[in-house]
N, C-alpha and C. Protein backbone atom coordinates (compact mmCIF):
# COMPACT_ATOMS: atom_id res chain seq x y z
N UNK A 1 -4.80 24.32 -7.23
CA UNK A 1 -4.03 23.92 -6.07
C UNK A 1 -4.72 24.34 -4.77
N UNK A 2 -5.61 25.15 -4.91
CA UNK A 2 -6.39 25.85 -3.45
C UNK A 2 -6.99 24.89 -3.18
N UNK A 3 -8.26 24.00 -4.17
CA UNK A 3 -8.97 23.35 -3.42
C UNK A 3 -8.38 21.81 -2.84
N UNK A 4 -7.43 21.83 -3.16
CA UNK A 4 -6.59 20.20 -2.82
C UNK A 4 -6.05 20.60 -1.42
N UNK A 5 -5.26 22.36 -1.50
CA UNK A 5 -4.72 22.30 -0.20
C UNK A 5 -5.76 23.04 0.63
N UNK A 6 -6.96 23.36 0.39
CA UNK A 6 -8.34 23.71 1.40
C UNK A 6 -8.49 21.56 2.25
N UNK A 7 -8.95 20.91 1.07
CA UNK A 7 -9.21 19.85 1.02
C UNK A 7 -8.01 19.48 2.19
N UNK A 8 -6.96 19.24 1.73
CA UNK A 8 -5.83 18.90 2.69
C UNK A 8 -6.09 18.93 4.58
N UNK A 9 -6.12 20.36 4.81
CA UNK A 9 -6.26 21.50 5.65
C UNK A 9 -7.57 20.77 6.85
N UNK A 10 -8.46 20.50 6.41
CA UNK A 10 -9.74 20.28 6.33
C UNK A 10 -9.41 18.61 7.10
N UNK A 11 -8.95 17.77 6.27
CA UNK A 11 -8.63 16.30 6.54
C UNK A 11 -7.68 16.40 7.69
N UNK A 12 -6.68 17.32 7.88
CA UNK A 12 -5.89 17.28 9.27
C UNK A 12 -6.50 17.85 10.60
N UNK A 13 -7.31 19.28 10.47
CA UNK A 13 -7.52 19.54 11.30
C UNK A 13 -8.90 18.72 11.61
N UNK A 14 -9.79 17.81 10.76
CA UNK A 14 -10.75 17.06 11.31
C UNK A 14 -10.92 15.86 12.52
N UNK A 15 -9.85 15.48 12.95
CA UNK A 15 -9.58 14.86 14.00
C UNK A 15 -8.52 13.81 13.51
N UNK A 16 -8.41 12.60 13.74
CA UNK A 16 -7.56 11.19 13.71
C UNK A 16 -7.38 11.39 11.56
N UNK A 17 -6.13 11.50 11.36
CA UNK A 17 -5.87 10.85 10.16
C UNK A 17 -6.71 9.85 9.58
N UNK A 18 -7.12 9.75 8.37
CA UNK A 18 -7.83 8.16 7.55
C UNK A 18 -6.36 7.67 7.02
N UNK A 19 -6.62 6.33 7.03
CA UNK A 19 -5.74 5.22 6.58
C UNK A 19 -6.03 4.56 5.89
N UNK A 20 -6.85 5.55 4.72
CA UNK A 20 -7.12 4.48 3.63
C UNK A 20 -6.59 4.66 2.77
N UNK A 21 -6.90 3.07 1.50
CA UNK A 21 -6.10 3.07 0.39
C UNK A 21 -6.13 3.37 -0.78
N UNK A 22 -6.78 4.63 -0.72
CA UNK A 22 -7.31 5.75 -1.89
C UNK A 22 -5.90 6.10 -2.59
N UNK A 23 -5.16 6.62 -1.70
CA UNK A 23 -4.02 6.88 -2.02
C UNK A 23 -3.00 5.85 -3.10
N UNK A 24 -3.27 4.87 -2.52
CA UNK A 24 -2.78 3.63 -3.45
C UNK A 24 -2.59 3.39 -4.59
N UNK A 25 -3.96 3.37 -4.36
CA UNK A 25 -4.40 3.64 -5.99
C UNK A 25 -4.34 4.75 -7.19
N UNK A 26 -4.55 5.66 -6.17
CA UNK A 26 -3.92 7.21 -6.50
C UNK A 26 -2.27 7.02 -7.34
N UNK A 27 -1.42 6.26 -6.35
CA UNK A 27 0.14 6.29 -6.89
C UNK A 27 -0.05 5.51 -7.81
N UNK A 28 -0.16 4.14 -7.89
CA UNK A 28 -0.29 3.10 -8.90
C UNK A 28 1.03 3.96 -10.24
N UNK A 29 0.53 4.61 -10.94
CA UNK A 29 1.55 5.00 -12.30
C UNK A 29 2.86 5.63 -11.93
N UNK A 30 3.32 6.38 -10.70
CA UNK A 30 4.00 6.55 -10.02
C UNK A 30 5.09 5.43 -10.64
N UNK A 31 4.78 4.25 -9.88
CA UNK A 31 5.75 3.03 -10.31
C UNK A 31 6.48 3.29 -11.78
N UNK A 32 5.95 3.73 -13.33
CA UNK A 32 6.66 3.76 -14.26
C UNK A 32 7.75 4.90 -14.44
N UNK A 33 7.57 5.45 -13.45
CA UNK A 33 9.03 6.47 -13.41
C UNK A 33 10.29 5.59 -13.14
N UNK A 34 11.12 5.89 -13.83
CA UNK A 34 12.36 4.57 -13.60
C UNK A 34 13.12 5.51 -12.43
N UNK A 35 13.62 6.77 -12.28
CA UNK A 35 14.17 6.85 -11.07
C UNK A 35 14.02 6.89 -9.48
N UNK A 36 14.52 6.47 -9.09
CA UNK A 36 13.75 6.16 -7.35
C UNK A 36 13.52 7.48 -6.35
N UNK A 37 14.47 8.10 -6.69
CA UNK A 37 14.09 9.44 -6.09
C UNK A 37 12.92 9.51 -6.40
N UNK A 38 12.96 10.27 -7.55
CA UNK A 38 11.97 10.64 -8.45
C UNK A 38 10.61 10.25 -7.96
N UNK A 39 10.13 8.90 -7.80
CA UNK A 39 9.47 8.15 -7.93
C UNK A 39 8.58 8.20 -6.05
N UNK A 40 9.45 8.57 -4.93
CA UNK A 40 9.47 8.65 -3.84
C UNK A 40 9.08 9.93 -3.58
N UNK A 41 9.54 11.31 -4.22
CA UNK A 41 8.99 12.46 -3.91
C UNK A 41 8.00 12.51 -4.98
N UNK A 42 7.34 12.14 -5.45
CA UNK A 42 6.37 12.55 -6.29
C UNK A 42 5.10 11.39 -5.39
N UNK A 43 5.52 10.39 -4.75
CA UNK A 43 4.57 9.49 -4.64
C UNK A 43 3.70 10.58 -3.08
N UNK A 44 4.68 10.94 -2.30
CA UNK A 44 4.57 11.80 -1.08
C UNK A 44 3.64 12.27 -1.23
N UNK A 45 4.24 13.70 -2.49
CA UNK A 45 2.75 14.50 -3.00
C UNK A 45 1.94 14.09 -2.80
N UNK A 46 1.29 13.00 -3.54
CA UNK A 46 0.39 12.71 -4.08
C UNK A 46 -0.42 11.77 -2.53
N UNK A 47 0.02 11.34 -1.69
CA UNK A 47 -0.10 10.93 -0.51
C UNK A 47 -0.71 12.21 0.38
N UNK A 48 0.28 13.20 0.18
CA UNK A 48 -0.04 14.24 1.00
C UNK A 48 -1.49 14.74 0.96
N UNK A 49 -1.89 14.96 -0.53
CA UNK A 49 -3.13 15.53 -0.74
C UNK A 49 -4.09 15.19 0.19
N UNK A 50 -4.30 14.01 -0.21
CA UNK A 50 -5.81 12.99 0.38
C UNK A 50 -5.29 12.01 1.60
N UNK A 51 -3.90 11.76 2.21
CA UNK A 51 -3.91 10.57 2.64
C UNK A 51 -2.46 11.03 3.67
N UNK A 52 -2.71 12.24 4.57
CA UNK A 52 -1.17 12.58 5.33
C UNK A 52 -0.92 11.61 6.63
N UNK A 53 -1.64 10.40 6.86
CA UNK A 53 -0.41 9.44 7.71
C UNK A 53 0.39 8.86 7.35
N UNK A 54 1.11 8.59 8.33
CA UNK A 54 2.74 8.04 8.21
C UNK A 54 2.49 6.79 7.60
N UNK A 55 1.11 6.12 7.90
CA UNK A 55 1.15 4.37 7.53
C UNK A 55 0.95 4.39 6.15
N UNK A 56 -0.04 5.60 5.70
CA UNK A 56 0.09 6.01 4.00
C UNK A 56 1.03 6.06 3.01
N UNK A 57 2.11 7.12 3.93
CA UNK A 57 3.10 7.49 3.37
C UNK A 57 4.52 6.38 2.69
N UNK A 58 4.38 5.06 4.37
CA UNK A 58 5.14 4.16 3.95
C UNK A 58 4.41 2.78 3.14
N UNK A 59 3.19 2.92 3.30
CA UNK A 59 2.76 1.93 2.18
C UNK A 59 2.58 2.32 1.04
N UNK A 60 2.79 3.20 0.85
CA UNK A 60 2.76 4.10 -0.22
C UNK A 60 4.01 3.32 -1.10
N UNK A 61 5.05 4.26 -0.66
CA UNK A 61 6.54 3.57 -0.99
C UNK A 61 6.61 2.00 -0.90
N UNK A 62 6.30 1.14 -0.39
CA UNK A 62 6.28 0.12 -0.82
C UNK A 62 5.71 -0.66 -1.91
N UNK A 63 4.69 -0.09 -1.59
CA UNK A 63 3.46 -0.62 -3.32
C UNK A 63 4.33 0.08 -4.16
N UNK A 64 4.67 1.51 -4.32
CA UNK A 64 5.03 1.72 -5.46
C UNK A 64 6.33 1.20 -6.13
N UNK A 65 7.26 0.56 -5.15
CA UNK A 65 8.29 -0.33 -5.53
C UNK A 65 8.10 -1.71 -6.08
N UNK A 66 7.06 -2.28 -5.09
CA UNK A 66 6.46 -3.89 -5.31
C UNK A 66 6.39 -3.39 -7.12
N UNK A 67 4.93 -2.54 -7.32
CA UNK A 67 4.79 -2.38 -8.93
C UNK A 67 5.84 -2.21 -9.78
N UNK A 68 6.88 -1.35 -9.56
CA UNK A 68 7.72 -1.01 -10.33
C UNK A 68 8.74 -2.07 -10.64
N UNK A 69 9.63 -2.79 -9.44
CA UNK A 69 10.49 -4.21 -9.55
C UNK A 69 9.14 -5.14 -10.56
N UNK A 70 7.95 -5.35 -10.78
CA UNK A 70 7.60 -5.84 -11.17
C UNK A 70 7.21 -5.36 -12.90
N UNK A 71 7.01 -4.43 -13.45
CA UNK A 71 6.93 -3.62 -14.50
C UNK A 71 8.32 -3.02 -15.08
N UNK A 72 9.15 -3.43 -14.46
CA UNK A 72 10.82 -3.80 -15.17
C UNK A 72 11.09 -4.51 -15.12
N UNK A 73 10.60 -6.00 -14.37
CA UNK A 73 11.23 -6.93 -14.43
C UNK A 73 12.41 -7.80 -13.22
N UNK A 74 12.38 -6.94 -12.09
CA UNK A 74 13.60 -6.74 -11.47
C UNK A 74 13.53 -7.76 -10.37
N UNK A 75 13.67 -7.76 -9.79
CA UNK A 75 13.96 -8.86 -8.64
C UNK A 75 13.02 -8.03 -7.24
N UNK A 76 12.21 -8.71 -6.55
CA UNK A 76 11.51 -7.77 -5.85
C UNK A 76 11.45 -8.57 -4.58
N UNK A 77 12.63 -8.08 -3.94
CA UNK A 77 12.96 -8.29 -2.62
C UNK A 77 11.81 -7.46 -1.69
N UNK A 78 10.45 -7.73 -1.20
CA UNK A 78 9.66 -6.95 -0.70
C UNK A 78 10.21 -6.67 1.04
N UNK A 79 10.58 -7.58 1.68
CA UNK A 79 11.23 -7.00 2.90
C UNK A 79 12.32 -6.53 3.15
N UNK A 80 13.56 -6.52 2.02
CA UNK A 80 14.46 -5.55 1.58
C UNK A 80 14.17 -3.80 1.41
N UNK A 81 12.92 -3.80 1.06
CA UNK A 81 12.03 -2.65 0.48
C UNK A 81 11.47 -2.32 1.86
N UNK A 82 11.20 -2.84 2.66
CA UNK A 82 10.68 -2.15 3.83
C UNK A 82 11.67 -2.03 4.66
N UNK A 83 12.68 -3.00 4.63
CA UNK A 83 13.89 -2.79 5.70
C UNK A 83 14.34 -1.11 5.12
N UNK A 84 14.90 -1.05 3.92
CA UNK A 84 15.02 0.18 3.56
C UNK A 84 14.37 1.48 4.32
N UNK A 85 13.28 1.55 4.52
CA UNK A 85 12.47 3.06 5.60
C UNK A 85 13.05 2.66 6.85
N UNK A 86 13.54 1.40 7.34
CA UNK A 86 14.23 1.55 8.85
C UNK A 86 14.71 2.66 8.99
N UNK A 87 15.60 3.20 8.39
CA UNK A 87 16.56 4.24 8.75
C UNK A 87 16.29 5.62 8.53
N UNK A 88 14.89 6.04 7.72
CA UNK A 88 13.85 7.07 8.14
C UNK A 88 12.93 7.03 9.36
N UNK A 89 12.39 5.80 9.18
CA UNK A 89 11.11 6.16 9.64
C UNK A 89 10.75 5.41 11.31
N UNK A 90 9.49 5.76 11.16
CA UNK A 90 9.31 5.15 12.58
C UNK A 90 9.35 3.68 12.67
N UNK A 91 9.77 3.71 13.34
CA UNK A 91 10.28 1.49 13.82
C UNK A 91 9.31 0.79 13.57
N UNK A 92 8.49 1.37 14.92
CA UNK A 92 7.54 0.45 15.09
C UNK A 92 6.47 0.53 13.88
N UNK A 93 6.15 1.56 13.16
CA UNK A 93 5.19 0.67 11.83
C UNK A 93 6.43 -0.18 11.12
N UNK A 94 7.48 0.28 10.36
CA UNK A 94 8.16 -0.99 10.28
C UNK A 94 7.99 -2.14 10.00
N UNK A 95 8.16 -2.71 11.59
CA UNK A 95 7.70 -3.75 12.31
C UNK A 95 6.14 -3.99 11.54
N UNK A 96 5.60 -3.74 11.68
CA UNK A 96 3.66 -3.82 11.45
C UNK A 96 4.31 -4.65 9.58
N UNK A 97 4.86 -3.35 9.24
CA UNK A 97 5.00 -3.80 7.61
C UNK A 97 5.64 -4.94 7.22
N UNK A 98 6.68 -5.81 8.53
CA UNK A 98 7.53 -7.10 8.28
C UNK A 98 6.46 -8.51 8.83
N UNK A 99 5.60 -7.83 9.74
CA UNK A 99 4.98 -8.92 10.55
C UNK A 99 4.09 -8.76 9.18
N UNK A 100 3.00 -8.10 8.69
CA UNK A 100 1.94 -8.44 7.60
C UNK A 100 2.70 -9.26 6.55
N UNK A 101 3.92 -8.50 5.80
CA UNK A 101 4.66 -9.50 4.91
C UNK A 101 4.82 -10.83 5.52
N UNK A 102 5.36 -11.00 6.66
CA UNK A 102 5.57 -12.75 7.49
C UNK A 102 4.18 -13.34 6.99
N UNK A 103 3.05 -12.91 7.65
CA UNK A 103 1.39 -13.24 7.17
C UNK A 103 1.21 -13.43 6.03
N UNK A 104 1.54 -12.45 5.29
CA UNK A 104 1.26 -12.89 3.74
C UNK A 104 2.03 -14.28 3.07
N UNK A 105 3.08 -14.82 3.86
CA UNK A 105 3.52 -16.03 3.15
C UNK A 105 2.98 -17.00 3.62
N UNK A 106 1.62 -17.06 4.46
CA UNK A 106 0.50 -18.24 4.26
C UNK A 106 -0.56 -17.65 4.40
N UNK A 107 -1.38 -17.12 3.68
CA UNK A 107 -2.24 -16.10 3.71
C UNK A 107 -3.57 -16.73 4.54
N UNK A 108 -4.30 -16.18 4.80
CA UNK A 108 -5.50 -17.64 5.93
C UNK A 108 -6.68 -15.79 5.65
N UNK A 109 -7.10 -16.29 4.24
CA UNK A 109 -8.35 -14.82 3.90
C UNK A 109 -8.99 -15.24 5.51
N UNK A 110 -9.52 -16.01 5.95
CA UNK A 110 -10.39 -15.86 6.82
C UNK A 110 -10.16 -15.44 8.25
N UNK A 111 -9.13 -14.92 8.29
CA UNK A 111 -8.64 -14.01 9.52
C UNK A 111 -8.55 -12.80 9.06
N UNK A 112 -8.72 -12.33 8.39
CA UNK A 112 -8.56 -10.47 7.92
C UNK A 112 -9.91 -10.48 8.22
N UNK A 113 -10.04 -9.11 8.35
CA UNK A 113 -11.76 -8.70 8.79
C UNK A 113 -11.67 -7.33 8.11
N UNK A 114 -12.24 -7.40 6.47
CA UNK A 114 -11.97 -6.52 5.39
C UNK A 114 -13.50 -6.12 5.70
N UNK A 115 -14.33 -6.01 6.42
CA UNK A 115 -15.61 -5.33 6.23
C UNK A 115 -15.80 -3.97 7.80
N UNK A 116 -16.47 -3.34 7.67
CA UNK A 116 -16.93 -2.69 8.73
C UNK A 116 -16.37 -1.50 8.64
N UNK A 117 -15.73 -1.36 10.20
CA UNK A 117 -14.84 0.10 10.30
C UNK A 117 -13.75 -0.27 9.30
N UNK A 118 -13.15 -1.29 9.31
CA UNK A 118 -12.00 -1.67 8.53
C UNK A 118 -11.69 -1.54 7.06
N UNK A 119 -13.46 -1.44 6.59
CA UNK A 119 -13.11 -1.65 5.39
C UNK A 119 -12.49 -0.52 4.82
N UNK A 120 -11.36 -1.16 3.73
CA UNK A 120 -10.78 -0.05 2.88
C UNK A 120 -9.58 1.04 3.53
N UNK A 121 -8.92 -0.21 4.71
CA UNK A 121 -7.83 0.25 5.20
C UNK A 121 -6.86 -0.46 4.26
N UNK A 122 -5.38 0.54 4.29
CA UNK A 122 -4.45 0.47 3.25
C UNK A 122 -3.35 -0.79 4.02
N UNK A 123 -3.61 -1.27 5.23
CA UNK A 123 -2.91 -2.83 5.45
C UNK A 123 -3.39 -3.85 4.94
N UNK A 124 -5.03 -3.57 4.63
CA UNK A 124 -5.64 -4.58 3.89
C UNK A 124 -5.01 -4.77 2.19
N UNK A 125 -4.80 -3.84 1.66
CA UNK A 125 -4.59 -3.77 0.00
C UNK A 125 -3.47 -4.16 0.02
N UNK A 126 -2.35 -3.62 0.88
CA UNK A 126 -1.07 -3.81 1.00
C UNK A 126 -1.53 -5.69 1.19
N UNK A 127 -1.59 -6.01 2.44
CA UNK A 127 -1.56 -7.37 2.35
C UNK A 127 -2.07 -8.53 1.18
N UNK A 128 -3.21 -8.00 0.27
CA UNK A 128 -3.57 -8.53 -0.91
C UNK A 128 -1.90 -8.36 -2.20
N UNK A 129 -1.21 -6.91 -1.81
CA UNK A 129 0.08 -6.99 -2.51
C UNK A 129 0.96 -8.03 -2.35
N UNK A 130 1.11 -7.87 -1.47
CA UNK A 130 1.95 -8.70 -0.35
C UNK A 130 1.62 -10.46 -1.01
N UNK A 131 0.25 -10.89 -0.72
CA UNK A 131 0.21 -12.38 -1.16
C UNK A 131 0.76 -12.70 -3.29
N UNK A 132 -0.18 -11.73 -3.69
CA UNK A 132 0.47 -11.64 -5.23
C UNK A 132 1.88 -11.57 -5.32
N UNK A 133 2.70 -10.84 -5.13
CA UNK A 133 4.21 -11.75 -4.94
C UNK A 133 4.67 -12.70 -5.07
N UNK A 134 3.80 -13.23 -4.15
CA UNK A 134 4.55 -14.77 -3.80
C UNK A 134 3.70 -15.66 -4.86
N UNK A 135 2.20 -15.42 -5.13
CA UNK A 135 1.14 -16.48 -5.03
C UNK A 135 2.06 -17.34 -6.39
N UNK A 136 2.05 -18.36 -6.36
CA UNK A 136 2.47 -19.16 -7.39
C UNK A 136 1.49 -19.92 -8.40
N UNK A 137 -0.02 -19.22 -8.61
CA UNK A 137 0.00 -19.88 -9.75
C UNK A 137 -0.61 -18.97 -10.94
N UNK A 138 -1.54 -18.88 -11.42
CA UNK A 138 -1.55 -17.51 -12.77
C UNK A 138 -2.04 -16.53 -11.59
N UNK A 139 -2.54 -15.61 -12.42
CA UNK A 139 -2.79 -14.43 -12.29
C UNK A 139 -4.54 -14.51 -12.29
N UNK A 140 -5.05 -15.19 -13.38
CA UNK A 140 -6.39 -15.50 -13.04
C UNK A 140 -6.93 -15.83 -11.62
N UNK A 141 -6.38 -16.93 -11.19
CA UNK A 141 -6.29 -18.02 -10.25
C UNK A 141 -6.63 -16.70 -8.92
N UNK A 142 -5.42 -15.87 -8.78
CA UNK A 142 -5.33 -14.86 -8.14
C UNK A 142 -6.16 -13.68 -8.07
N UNK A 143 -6.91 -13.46 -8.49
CA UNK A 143 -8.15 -12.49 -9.23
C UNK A 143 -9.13 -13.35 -8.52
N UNK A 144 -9.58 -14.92 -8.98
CA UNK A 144 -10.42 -15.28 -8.81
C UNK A 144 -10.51 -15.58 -7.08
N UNK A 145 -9.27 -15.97 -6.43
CA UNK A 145 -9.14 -15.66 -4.92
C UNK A 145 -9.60 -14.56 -4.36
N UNK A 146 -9.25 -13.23 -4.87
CA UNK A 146 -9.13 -11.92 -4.60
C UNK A 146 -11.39 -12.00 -4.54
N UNK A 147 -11.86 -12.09 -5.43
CA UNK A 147 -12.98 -12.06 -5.98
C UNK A 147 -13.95 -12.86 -4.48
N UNK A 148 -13.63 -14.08 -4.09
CA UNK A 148 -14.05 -15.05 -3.37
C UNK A 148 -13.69 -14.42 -2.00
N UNK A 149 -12.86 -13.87 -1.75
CA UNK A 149 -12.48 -13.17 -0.18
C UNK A 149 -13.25 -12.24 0.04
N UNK A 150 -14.28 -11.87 -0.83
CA UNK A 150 -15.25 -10.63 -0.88
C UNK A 150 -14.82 -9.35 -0.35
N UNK A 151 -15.38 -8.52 0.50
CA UNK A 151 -14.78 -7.12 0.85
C UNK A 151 -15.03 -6.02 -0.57
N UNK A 152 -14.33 -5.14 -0.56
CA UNK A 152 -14.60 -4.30 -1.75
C UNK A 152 -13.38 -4.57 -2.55
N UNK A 153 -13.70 -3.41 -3.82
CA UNK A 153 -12.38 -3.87 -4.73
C UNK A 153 -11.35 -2.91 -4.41
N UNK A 154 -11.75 -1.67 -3.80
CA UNK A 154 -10.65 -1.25 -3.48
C UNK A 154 -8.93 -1.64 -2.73
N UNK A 155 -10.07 -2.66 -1.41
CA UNK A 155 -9.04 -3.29 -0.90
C UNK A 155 -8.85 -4.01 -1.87
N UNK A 156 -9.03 -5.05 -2.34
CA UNK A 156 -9.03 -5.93 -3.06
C UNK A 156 -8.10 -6.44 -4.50
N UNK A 157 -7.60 -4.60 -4.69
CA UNK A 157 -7.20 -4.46 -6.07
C UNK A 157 -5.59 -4.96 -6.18
């Protein structure tokens, strides 16, 4: 536990938070916990370690719901799921998280700019979540999009 919270320590006092989607991926199994509490303080943790901004924290909780309504089966109201942190969190990301979902229901790859400073920010992965949702046709199909938009796989995944 020392070197995670040295590690921690280290990432805050180094200047500006990272906003990447290490963390993401990090939660991913998170999702098979069936209770929501549960599932919300454990995802934090695990946020906290490597990944303490707020935009982490709430994309965090969203992916890990998107996965989970989807790995039970459930109905996955994704802007229901973000309306939900209204009443924690700060507004205005929020907002950021309803306008990318709006985007994601006509996705246009060639306006994201997944390379550079950018690459391997967690609005990017989120927004690749975000289009799988909706995308209506296999899952291949969707892979093979994902594949063709180039960038890395992190975002990508």
């Amino acid at each position: 536990m020392t070197t995670y919270r040295n590690r921690r320590n280290k990432i805050i006092n180094s200047g500006p938070l990272t906003e990447s989607n290490g963390c993401m991926m990090r939660c991913s199994p998170i999702a098979l916990i069936e209770n929501f509490q549960r599932r919300r303080d454990i995802s934090l943790c695990g946020r906290d370690i490597t990944n303490p901004a707020l935009i982490c924290k709430l994309a965090n909780i969203i992916y890990i719901e998107i996965l989970h309504n989807f790995l039970y089966k459930k109905e996955c109201d994704v802007p229901k799921i973000i309306s939900s942190l209204r009443q924690e969190e700060n507004n205005f990301l929020i907002d950021q998280f309803i306008v990318l979902w709006n985007e994601s229901q006509q996705p246009n790859w060639n306006t994201r700019v997944i390379s550079g400073k950018d690459k391997g920010w967690i609005m990017h992965a989120l927004y690749c979540a975000f289009v799988a949702v909706t995308f209506d046709q296999s899952f291949i199909s969707f892979m093979k999009l994902l594949v063709e938009m180039g960038g890395d796989t992190d975002t990508n995944r």
